[in-house]
Protein backbone atom coordinates (compact mmCIF):
# COMPACT_ATOMS: atom_id res chain seq x y z
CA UNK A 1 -28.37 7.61 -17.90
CA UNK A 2 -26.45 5.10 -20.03
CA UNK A 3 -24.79 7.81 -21.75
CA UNK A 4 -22.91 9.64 -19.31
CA UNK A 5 -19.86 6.90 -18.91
CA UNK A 6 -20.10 7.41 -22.72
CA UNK A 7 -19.90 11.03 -22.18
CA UNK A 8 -16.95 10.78 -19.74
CA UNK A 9 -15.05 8.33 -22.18
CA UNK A 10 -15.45 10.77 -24.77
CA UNK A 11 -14.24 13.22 -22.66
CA UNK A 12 -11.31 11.57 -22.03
CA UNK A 13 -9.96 11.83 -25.20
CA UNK A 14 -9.30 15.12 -24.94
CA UNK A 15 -8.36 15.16 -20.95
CA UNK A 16 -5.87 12.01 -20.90
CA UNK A 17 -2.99 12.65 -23.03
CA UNK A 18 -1.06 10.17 -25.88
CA UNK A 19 0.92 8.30 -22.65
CA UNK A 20 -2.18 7.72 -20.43
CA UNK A 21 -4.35 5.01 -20.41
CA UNK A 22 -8.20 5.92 -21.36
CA UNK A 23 -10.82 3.84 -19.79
CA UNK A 24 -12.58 2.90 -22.85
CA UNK A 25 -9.26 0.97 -23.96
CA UNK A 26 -8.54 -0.86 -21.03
CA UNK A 27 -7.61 -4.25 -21.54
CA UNK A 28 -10.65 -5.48 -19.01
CA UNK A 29 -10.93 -7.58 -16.35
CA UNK A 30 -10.69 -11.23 -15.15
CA UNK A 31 -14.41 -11.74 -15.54
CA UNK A 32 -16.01 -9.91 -18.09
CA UNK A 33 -19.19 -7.61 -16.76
CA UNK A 34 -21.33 -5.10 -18.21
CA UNK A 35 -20.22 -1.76 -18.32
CA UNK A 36 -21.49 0.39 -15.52
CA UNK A 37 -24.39 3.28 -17.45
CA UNK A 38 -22.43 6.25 -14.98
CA UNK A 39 -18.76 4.92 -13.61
CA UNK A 40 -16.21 4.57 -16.28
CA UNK A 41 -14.45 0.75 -15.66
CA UNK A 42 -11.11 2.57 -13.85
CA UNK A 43 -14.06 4.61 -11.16
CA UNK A 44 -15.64 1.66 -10.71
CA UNK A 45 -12.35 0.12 -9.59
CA UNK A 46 -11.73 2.91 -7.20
CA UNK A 47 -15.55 2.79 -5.62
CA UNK A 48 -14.99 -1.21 -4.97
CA UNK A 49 -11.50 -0.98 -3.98
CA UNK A 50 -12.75 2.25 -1.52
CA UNK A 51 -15.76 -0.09 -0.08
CA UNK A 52 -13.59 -3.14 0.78
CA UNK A 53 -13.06 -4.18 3.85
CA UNK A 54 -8.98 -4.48 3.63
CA UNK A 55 -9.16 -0.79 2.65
CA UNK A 56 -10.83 -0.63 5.30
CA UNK A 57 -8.24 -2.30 7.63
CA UNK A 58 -5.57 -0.35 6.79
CA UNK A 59 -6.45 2.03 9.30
CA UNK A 60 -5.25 0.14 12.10
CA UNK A 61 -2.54 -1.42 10.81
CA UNK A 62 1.12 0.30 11.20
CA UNK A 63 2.93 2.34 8.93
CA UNK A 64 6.63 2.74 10.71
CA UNK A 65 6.34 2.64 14.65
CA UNK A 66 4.78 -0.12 16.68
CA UNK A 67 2.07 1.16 18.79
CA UNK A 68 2.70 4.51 18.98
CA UNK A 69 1.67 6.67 21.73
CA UNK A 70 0.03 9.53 20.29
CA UNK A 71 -3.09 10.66 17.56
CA UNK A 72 -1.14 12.05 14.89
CA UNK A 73 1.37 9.20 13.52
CA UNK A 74 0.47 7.88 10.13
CA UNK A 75 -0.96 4.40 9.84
CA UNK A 76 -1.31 2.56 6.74
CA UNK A 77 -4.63 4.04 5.51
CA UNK A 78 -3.15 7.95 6.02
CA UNK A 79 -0.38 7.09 3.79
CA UNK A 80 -1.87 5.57 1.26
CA UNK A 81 -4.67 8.43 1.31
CA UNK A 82 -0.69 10.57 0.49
CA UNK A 83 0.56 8.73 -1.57
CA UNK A 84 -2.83 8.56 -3.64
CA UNK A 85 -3.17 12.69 -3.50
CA UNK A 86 0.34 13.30 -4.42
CA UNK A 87 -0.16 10.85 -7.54
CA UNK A 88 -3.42 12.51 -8.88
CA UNK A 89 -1.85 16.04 -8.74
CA UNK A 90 1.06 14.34 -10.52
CA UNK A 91 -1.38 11.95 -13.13
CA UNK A 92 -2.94 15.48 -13.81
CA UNK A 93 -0.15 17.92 -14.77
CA UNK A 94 1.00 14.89 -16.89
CA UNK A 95 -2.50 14.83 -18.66
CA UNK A 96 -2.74 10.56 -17.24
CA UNK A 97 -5.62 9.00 -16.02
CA UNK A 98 -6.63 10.47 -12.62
CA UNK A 99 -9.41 7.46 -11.99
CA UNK A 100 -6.65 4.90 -12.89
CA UNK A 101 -4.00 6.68 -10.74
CA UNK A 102 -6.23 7.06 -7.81
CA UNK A 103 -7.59 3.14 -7.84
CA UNK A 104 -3.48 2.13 -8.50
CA UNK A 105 -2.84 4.34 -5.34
CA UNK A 106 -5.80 3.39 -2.89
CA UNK A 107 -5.03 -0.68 -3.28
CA UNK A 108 -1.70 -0.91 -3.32
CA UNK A 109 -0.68 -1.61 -0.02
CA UNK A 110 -4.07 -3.97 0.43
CA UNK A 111 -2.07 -6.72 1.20
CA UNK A 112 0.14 -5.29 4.05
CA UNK A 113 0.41 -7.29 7.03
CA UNK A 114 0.17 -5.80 11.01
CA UNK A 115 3.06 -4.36 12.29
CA UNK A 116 4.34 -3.01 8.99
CA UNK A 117 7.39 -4.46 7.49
CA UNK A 118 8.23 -6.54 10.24
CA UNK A 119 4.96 -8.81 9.85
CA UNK A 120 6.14 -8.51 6.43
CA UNK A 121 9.73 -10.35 7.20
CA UNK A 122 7.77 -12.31 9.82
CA UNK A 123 5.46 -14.02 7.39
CA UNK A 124 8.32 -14.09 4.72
CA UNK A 125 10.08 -16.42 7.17
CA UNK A 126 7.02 -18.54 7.91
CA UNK A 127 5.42 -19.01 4.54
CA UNK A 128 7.54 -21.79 2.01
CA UNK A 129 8.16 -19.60 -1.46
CA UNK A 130 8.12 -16.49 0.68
CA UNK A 131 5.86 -13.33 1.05
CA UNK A 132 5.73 -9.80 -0.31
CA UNK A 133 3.22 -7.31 0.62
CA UNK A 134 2.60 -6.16 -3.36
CA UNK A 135 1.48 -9.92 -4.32
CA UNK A 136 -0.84 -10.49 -1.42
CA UNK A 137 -2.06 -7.25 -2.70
CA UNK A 138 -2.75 -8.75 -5.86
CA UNK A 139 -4.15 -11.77 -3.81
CA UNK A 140 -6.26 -9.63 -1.53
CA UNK A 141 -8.29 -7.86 -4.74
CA UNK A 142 -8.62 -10.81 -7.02
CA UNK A 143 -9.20 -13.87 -4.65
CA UNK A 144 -9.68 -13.09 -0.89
CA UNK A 145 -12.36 -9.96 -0.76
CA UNK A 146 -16.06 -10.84 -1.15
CA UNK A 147 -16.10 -13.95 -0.11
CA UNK A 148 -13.55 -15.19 -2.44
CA UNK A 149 -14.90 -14.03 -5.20
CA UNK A 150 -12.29 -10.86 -5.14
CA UNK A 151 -13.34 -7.06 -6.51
CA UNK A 152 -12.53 -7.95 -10.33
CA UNK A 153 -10.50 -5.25 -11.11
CA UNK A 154 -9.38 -3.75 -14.40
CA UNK A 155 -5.91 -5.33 -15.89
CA UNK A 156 -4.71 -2.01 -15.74
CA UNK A 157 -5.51 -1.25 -11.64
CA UNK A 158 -4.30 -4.98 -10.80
CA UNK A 159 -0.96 -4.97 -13.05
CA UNK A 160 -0.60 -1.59 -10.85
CA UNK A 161 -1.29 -2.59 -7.66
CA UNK A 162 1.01 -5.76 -7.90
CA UNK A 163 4.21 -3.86 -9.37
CA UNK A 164 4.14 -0.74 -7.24
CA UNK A 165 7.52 -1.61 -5.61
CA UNK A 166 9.99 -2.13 -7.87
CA UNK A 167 7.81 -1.52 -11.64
CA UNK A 168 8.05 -3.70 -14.60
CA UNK A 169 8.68 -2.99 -17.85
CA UNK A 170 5.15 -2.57 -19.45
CA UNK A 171 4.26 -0.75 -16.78
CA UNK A 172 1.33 2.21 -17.29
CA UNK A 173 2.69 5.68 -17.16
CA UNK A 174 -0.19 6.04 -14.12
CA UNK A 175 1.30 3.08 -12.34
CA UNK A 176 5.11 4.56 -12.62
CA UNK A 177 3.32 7.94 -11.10
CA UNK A 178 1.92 5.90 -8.20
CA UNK A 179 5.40 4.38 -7.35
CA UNK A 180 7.46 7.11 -7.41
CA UNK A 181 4.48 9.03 -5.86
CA UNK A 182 5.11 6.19 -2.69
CA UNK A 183 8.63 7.10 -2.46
CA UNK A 184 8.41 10.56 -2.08
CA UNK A 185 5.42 10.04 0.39
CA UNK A 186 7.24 7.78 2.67
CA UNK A 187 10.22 9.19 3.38
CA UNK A 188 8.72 12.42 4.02
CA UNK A 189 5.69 11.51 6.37
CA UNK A 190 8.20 8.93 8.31
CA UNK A 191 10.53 11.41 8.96
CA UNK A 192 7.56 13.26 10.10
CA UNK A 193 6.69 10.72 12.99
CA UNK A 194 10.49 10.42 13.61
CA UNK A 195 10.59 14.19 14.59
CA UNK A 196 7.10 13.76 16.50
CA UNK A 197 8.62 10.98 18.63
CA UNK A 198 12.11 12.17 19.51
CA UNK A 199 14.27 9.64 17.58
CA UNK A 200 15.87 12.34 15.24
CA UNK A 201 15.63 16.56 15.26
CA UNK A 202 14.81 18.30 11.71
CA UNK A 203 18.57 19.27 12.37
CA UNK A 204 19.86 15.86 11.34
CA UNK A 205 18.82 15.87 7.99
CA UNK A 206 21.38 15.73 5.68
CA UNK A 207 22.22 19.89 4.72
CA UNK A 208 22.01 18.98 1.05
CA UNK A 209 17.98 18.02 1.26
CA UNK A 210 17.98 20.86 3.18
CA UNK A 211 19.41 23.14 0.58
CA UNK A 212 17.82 21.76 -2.13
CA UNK A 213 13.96 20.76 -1.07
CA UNK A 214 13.47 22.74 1.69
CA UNK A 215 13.21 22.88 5.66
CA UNK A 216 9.57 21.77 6.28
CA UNK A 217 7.41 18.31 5.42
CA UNK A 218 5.40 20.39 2.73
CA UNK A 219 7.97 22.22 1.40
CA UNK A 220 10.62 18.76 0.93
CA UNK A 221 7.48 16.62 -0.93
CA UNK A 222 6.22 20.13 -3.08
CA UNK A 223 10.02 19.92 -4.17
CA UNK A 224 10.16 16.76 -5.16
CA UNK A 225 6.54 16.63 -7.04
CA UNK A 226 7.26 19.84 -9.19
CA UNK A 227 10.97 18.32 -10.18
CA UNK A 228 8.87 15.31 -11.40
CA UNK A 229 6.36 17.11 -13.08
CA UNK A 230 8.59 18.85 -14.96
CA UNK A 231 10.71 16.83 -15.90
CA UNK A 232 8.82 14.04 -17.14
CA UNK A 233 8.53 14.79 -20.79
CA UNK A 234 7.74 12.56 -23.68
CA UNK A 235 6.20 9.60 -21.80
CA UNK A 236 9.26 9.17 -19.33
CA UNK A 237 8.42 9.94 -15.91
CA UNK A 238 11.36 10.68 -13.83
CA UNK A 239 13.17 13.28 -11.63
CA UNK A 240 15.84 15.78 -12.67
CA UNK A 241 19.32 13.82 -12.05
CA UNK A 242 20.33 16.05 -9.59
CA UNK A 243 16.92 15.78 -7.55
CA UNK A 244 17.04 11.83 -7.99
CA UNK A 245 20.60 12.12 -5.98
CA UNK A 246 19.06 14.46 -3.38
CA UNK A 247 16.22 11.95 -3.20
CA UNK A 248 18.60 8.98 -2.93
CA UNK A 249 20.27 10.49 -0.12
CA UNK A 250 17.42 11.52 1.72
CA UNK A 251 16.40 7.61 1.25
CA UNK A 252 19.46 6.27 2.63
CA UNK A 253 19.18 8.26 5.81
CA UNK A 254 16.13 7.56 6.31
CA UNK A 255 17.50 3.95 6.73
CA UNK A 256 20.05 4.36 8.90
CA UNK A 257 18.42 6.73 10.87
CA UNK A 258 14.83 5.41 11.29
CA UNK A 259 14.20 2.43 9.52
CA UNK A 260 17.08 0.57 11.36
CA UNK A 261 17.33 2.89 14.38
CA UNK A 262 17.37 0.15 17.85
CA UNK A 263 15.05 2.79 19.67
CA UNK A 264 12.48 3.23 16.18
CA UNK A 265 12.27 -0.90 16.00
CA UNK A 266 13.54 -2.17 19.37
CA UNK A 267 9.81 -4.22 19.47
CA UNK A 268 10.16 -5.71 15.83
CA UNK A 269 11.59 -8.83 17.61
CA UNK A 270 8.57 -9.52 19.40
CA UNK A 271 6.66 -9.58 15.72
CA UNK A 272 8.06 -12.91 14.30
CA UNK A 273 7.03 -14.54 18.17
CA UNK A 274 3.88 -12.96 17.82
CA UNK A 275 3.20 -14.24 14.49
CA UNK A 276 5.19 -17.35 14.01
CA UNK A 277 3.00 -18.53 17.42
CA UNK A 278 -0.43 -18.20 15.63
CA UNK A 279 1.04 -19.28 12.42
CA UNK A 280 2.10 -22.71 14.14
CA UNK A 281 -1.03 -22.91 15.76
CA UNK A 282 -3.47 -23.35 12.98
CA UNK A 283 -1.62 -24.79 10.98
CA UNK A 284 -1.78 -27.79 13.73
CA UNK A 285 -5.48 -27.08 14.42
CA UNK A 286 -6.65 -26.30 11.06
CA UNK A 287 -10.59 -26.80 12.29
CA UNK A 288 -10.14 -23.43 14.18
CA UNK A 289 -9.43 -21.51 11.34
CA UNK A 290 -12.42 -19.45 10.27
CA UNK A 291 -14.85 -20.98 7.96
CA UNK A 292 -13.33 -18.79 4.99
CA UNK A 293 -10.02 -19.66 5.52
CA UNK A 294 -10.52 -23.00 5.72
CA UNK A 295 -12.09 -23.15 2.10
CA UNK A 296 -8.97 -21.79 1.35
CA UNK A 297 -6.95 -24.24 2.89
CA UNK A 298 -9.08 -26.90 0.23
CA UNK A 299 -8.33 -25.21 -2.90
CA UNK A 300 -4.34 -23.73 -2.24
CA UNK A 301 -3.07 -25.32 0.68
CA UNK A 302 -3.26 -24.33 4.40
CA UNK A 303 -0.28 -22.74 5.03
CA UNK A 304 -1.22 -20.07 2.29
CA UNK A 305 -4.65 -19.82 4.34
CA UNK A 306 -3.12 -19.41 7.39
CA UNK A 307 -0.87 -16.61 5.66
CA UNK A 308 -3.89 -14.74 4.16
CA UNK A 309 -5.94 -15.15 7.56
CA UNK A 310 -2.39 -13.27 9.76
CA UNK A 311 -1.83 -11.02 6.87
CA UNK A 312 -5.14 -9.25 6.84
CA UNK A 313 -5.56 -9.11 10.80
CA UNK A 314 -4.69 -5.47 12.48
CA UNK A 315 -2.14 -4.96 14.82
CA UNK A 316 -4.51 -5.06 17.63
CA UNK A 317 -6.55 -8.13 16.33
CA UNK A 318 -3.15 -10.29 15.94
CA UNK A 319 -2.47 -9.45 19.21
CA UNK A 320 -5.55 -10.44 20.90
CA UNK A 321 -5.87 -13.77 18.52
CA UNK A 322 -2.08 -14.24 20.45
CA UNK A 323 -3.28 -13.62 24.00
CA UNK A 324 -6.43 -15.64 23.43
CA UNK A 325 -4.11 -18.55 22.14
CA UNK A 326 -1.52 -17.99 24.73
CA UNK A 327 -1.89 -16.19 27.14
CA UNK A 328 -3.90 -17.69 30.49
CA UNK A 329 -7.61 -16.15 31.35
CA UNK A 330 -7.84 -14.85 34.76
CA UNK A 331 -9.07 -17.17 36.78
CA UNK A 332 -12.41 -16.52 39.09
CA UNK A 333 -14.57 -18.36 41.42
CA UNK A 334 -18.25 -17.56 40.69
């Protein structure tokens, strides 16, 4: 038994080319641990990352639209189940780390708040020093799952996770794959939903994204993944310059025609009330915060405890922490 992670190390050498990372030379984790006799350190990552219960989560937390009516709008666990896909096909055809891509993909949006970016701006508001969604990511794996004790992830999976929005500059080749691989998978499945609920026709798209990627969902992202596949040579992963101008206008319609569309977000406002009212409230009646939290609130403060308790709740669980907080019980004579 002990030999087969050796075996699939070995392997590697010949599967994960000169720009990806291989697992037997990653630079470790926090807490140093035996290595596992079957799972290479980057599948171990993805198995513990997989079996957490903010992975978990993500399934009923929002992606673009507030409590949409309907089965087939993403939430946050379909897209990142996309954007992880779309990243091993590209980690693949670029000879990188598939186990590294895929644990980079499946945690990075671990730290995402309910209602999408609007609990994101919500909290951002509410929390002194601010809050982004990629460092409570970081936060979620290495301090707040198991009990505190966090997943102890690889250097390599963690640097990923945390810089998967805007990249840094010793970023992985795998973790570059996984941003660009969000980008793509974003704008395509949100204009998706937008079609599905009647805030913009397939006609509106801009003729040039048309003409260039295609007319349907699978067609647009297969564009845009081949483009980056092939022309990501020497280490450099990028699009072709005229794709990356397609893409950028795709983006910025996306933004002005869904992501700050009145009828798309016309509940966002309702967020930072919905938030900012349990927010207030624990952190003036700290002895109702759960038992977790409030060990917390010991070592780093209880306004970042009251930030990690909001940011991992659902939509659905904020909202019935803010009617049981708020909102009177029906009253009945037994």
């Amino acid at each position: 038994m002990s030999c087969l992670r050796e075996e699939r190390e070995e392997l590697e050498r010949y599967l994960v080319g000169p720009y990806g990372v291989r697992a037997a030379e990653s630079r470790g984790r926090l807490r140093p641990e035996d290595p596992d006799p079957i799972r290479t350190c980057f599948q171990r990552d993805v198995d513990r990352i997989t079996h957490s219960k903010a992975f978990r989560r993500l399934k009923h937390k929002t992606q673009v639209f507030l409590q949409p009516e309907g089965d087939h709008y993403r939430t946050r666990l379909t897209h990142t189940l996309e954007v992880t896909r779309l990243a091993r096909t590209v980690a693949r055809a670029l000879r990188l780390n598939e186990d590294l891509t895929e644990a980079i993909g499946l945690g990075h949006d671990l730290g995402h708040t309910p209602f999408g970016h609007a609990g994101e701006r919500a909290l951002r508001e509410l929390l002194p020093g601010g809050f982004f969604h990629y460092e409570q990511s970081l936060r979620v794996v290495d301090r707040l799952e198991k009990d505190g004790e966090g997943l102890n992830l690889c250097y390599e999976t963690r640097m990923g996770i945390l810089n998967h929005t805007y990249g840094a500059e010793d970023d992985t080749r795998e973790a570059t794959v996984v941003r660009m691989s969000d980008r793509i998978a974003y704008i395509n499945h949100d204009l998706d939903d937008a079609i599905r609920a009647g805030i913009l026709t397939e006609d509106e798209l801009p003729p040039e994204v048309h003409a260039r990627c295609g007319d349907r969902t699978s067609e647009r992202i297969n564009s845009f993944v081949r483009d980056l596949i092939l022309n990501s040579t020497g280490g450099d992963i990028r699009m072709s310059e005229e794709m990356a101008e397609v893409f950028d206008t795709f983006h910025n319609f996306m933004y002005d025609a869904v992501y700050r569309n009145p009828t798309a977000k016309g509940e966002e406002g309702k967020v930072r009330g919905i938030l900012g009212g349990i927010f207030d409230y624990y952190l003036h009646d700290r002895d109702r915060l759960p038992r977790e939290f409030q060990r917390i609130a010991e070592t780093d403060g209880l306004e970042r405890a009251v930030c990690d308790y909001i940011a991992g709740m659902t939509d659905g669980y904020a909202m019935e922490v803010y009617s049981r907080l708020f909102i009177p019980a029906a009253w009945s004579v037994k």
